[in-house]
PDB file of N, CA and C in Angstrom:
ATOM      1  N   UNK A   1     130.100  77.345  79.149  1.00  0.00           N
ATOM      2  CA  UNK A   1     130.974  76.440  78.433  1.00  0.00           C
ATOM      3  C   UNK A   1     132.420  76.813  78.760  1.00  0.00           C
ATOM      4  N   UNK A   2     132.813  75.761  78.866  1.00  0.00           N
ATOM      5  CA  UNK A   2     134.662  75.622  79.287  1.00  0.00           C
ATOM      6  C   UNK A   2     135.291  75.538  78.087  1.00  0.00           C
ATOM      7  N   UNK A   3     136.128  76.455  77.842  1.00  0.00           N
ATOM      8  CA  UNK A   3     136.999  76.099  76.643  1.00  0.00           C
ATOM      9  C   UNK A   3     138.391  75.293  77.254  1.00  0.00           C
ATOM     10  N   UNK A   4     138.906  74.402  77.006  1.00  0.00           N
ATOM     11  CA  UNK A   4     140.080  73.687  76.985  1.00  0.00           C
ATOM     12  C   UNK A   4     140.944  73.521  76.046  1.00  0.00           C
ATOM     13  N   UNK A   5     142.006  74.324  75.864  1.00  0.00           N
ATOM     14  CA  UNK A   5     143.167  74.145  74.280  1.00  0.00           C
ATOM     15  C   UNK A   5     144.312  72.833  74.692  1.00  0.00           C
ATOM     16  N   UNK A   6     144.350  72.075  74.371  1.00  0.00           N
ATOM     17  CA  UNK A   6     145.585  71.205  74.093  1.00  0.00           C
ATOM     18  C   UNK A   6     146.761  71.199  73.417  1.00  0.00           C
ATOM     19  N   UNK A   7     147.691  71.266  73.640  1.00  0.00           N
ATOM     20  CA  UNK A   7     148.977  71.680  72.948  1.00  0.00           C
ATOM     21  C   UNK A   7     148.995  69.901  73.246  1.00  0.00           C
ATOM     22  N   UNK A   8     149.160  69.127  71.694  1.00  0.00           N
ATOM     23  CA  UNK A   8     149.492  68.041  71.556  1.00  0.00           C
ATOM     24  C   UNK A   8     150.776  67.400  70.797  1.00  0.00           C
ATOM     25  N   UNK A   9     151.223  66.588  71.025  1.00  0.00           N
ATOM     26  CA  UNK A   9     152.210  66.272  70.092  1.00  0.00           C
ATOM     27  C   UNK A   9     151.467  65.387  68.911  1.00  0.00           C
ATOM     28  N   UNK A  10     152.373  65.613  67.776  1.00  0.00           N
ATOM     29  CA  UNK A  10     151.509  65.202  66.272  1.00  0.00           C
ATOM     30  C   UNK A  10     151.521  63.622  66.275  1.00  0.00           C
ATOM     31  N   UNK A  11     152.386  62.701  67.145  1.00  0.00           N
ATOM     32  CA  UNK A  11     152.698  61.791  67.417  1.00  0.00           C
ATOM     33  C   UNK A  11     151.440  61.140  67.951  1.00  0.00           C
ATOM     34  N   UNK A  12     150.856  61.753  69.439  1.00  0.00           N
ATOM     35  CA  UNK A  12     149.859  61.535  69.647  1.00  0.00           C
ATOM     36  C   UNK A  12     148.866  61.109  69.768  1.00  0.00           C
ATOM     37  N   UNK A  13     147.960  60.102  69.911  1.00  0.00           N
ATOM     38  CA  UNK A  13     146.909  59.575  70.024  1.00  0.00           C
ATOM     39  C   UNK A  13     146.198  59.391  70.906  1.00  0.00           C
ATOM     40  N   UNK A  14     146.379  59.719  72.262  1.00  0.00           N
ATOM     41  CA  UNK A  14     145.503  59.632  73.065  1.00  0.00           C
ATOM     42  C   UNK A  14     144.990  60.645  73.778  1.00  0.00           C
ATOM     43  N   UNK A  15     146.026  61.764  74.160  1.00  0.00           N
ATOM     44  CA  UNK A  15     144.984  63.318  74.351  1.00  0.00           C
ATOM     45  C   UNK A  15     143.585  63.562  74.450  1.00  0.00           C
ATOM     46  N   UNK A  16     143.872  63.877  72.961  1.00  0.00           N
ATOM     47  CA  UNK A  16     142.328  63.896  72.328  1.00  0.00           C
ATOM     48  C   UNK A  16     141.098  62.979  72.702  1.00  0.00           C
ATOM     49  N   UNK A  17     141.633  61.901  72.854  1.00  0.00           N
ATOM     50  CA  UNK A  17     140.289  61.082  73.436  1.00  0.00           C
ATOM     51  C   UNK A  17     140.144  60.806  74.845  1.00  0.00           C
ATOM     52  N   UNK A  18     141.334  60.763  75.843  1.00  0.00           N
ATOM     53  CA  UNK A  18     141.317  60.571  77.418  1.00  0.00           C
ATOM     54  C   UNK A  18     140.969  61.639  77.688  1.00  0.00           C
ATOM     55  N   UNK A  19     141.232  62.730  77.071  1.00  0.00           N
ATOM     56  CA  UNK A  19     141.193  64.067  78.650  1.00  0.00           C
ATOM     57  C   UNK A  19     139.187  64.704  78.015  1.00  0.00           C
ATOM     58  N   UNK A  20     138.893  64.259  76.897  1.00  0.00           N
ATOM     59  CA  UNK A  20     137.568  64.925  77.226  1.00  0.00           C
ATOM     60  C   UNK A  20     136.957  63.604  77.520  1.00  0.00           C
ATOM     61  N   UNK A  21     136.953  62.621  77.543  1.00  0.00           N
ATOM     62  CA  UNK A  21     136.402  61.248  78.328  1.00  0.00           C
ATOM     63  C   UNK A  21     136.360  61.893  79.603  1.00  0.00           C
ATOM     64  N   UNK A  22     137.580  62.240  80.314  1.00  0.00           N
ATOM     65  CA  UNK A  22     137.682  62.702  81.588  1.00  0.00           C
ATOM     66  C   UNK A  22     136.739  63.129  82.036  1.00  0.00           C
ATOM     67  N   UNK A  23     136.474  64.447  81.080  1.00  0.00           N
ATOM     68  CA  UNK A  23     135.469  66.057  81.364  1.00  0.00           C
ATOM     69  C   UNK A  23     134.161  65.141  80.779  1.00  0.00           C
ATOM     70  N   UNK A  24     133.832  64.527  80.078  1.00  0.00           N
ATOM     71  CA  UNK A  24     132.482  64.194  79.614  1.00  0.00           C
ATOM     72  C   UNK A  24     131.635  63.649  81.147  1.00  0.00           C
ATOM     73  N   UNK A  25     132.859  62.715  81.595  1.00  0.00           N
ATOM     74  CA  UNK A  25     132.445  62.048  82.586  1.00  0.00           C
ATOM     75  C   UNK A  25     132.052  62.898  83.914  1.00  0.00           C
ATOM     76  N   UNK A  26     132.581  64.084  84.125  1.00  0.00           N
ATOM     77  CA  UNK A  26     132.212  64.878  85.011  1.00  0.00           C
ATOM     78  C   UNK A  26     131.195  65.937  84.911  1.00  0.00           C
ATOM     79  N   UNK A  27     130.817  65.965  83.297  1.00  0.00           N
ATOM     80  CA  UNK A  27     129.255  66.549  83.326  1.00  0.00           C
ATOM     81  C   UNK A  27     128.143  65.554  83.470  1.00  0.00           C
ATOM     82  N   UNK A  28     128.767  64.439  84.369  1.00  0.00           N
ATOM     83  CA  UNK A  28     127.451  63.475  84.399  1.00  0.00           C
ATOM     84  C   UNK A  28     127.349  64.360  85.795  1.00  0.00           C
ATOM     85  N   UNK A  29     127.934  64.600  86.654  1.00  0.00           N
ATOM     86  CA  UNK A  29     127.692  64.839  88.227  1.00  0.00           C
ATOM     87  C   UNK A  29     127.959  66.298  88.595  1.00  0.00           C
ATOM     88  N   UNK A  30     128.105  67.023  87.198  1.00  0.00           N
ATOM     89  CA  UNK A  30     128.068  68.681  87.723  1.00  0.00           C
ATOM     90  C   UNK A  30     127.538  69.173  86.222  1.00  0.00           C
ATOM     91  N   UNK A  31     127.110  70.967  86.832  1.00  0.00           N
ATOM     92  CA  UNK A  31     126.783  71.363  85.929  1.00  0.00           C
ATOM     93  C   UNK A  31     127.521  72.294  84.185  1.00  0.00           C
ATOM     94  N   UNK A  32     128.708  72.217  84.938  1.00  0.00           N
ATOM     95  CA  UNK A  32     129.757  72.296  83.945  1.00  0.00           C
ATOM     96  C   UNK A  32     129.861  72.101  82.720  1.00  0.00           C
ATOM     97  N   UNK A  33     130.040  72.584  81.392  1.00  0.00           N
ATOM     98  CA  UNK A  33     129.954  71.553  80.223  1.00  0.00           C
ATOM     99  C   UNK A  33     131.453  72.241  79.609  1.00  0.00           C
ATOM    100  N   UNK A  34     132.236  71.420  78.531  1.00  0.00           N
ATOM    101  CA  UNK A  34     133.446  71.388  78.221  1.00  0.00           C
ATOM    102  C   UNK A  34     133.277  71.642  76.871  1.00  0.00           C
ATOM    103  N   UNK A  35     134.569  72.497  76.111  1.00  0.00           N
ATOM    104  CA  UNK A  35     134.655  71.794  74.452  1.00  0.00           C
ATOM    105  C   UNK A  35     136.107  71.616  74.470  1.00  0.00           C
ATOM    106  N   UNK A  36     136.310  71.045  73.412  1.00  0.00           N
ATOM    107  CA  UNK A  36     137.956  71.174  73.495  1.00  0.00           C
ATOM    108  C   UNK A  36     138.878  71.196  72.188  1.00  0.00           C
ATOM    109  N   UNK A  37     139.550  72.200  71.963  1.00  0.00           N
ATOM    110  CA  UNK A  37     140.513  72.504  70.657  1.00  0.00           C
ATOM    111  C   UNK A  37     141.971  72.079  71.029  1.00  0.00           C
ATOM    112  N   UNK A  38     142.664  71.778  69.917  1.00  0.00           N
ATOM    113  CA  UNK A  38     143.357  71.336  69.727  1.00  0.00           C
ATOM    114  C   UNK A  38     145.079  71.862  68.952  1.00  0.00           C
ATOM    115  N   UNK A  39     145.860  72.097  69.190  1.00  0.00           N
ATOM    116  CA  UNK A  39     146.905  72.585  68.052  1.00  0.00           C
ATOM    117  C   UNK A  39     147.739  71.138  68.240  1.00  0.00           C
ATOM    118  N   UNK A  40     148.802  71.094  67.248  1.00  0.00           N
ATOM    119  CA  UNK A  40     149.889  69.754  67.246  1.00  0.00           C
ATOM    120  C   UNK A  40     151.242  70.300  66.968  1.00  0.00           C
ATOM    121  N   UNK A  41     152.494  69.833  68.149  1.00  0.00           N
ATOM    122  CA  UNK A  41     153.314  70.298  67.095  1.00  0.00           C
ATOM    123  C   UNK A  41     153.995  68.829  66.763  1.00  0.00           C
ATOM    124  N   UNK A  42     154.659  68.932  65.698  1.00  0.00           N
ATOM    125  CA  UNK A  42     155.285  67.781  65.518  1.00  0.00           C
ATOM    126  C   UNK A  42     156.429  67.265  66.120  1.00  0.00           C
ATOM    127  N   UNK A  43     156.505  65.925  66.280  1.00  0.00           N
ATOM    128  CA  UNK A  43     156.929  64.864  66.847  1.00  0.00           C
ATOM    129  C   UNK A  43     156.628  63.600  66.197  1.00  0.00           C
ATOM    130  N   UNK A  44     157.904  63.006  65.680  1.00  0.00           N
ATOM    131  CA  UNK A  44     157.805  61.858  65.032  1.00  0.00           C
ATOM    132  C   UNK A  44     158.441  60.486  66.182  1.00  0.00           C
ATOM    133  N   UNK A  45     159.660  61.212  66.797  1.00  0.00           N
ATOM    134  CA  UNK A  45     160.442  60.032  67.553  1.00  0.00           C
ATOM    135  C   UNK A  45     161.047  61.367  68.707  1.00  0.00           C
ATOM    136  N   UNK A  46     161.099  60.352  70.036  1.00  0.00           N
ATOM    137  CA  UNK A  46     161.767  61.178  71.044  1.00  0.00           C
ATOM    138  C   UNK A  46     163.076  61.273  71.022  1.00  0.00           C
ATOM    139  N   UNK A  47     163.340  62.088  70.134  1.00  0.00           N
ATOM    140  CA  UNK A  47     164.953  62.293  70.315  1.00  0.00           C
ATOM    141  C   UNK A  47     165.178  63.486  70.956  1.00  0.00           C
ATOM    142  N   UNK A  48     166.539  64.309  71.470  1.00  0.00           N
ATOM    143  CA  UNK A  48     166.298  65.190  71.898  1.00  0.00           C
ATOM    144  C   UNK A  48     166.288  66.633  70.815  1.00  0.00           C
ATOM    145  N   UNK A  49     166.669  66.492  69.758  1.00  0.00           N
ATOM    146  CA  UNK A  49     166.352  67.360  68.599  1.00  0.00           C
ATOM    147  C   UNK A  49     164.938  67.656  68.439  1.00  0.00           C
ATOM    148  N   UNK A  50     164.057  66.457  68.358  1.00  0.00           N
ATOM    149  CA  UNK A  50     162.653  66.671  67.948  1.00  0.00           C
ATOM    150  C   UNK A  50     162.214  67.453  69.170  1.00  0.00           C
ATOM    151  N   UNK A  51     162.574  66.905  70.430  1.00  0.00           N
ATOM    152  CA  UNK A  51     161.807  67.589  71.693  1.00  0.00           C
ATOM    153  C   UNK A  51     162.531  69.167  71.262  1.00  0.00           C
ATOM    154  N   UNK A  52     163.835  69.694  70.710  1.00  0.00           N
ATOM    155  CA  UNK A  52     164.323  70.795  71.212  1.00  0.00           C
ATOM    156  C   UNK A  52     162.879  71.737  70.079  1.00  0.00           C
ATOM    157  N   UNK A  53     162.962  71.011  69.211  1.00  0.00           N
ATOM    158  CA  UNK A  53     161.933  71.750  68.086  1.00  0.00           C
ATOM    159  C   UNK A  53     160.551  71.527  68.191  1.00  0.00           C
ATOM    160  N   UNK A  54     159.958  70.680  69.307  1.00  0.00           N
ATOM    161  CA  UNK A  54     158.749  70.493  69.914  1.00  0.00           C
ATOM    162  C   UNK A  54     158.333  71.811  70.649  1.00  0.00           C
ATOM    163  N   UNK A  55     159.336  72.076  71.520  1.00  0.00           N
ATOM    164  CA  UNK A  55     159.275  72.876  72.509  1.00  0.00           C
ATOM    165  C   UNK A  55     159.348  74.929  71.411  1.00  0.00           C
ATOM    166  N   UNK A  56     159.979  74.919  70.554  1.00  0.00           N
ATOM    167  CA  UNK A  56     160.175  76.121  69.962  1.00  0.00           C
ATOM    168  C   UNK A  56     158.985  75.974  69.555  1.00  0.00           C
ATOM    169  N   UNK A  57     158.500  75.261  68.939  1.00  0.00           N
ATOM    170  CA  UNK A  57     156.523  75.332  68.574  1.00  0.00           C
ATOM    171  C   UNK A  57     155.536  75.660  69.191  1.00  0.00           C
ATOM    172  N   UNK A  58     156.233  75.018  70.348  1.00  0.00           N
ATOM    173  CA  UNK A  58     154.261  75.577  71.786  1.00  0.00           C
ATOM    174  C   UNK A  58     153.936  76.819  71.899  1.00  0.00           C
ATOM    175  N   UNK A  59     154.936  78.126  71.094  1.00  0.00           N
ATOM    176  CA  UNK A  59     154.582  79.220  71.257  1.00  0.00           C
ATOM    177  C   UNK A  59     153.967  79.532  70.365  1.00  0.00           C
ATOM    178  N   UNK A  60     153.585  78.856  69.031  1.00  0.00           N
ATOM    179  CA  UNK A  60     153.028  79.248  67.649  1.00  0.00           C
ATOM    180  C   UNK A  60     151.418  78.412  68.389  1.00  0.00           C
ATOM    181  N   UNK A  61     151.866  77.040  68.963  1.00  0.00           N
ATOM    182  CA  UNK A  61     150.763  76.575  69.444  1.00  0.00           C
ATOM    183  C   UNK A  61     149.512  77.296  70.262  1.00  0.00           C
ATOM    184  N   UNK A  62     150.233  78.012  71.170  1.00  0.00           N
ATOM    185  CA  UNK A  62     149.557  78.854  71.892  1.00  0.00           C
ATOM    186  C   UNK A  62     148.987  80.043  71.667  1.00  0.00           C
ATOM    187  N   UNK A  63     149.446  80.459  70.624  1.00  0.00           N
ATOM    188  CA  UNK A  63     148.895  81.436  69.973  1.00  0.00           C
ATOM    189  C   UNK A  63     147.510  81.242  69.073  1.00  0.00           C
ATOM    190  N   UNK A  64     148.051  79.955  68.425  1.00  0.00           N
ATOM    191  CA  UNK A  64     146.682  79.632  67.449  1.00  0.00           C
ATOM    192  C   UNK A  64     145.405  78.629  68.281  1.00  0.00           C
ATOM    193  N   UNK A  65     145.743  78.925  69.845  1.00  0.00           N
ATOM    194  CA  UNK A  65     144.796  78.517  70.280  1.00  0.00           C
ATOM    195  C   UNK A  65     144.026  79.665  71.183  1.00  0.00           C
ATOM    196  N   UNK A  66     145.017  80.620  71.174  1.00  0.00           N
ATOM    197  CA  UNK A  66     143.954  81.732  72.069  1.00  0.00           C
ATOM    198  C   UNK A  66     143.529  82.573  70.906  1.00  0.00           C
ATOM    199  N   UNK A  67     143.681  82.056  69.801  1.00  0.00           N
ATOM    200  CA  UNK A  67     142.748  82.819  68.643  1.00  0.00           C
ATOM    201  C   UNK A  67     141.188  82.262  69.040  1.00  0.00           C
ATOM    202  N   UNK A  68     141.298  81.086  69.492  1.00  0.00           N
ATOM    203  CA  UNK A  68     139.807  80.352  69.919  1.00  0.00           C
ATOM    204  C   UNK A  68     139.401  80.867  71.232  1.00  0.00           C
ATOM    205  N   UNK A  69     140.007  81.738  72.020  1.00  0.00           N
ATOM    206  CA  UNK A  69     139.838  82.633  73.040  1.00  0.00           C
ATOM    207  C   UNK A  69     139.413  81.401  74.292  1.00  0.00           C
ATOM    208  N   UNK A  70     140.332  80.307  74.403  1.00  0.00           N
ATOM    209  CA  UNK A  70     140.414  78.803  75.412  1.00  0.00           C
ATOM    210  C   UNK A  70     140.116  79.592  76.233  1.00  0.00           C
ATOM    211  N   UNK A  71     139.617  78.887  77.865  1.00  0.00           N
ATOM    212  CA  UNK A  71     139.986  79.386  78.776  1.00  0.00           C
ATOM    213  C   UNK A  71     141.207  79.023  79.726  1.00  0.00           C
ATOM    214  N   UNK A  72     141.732  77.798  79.008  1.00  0.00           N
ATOM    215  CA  UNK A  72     143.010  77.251  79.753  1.00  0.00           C
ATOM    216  C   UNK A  72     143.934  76.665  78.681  1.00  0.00           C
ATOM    217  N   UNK A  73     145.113  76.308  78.864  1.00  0.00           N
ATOM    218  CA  UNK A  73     145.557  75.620  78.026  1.00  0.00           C
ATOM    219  C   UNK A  73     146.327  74.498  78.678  1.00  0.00           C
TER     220      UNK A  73
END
């Protein structure tokens, strides 16, 4: 099993459902199998404030995803 962590924005909606569609679709033709976790940071509107405080988050993000011991992020 593949672990996959996503650092998503809270804004978000499609992540979560395109990128393991992706991987689902490629355990039709290999033997590979996927799971996939998730952290969010928030993001309401692209301003450049929200991105500056998007970006100070991916490190809390990343942390509370290698608590799930991912193999990628």
């Amino acid at each position: 099993m593949i672990k996959i962590g996503q650092i998503v924005p809270s804004s978000n909606l499609t992540m979560e459902r395109e990128i393991p569609a992706i991987f689902r679709a490629r355990e039709q033709v290999s033997p590979e199998r996927f799971s996939f976790h998730s952290a969010r940071m928030r993001m309401k509107k692209v301003t450049k404030e929200e991105l500056e405080a998007m970006d100070a988050d991916s490190d809390r993000c990343a942390l509370e995803l290698s608590d799930a011991k991912v193999d990628v992020l």
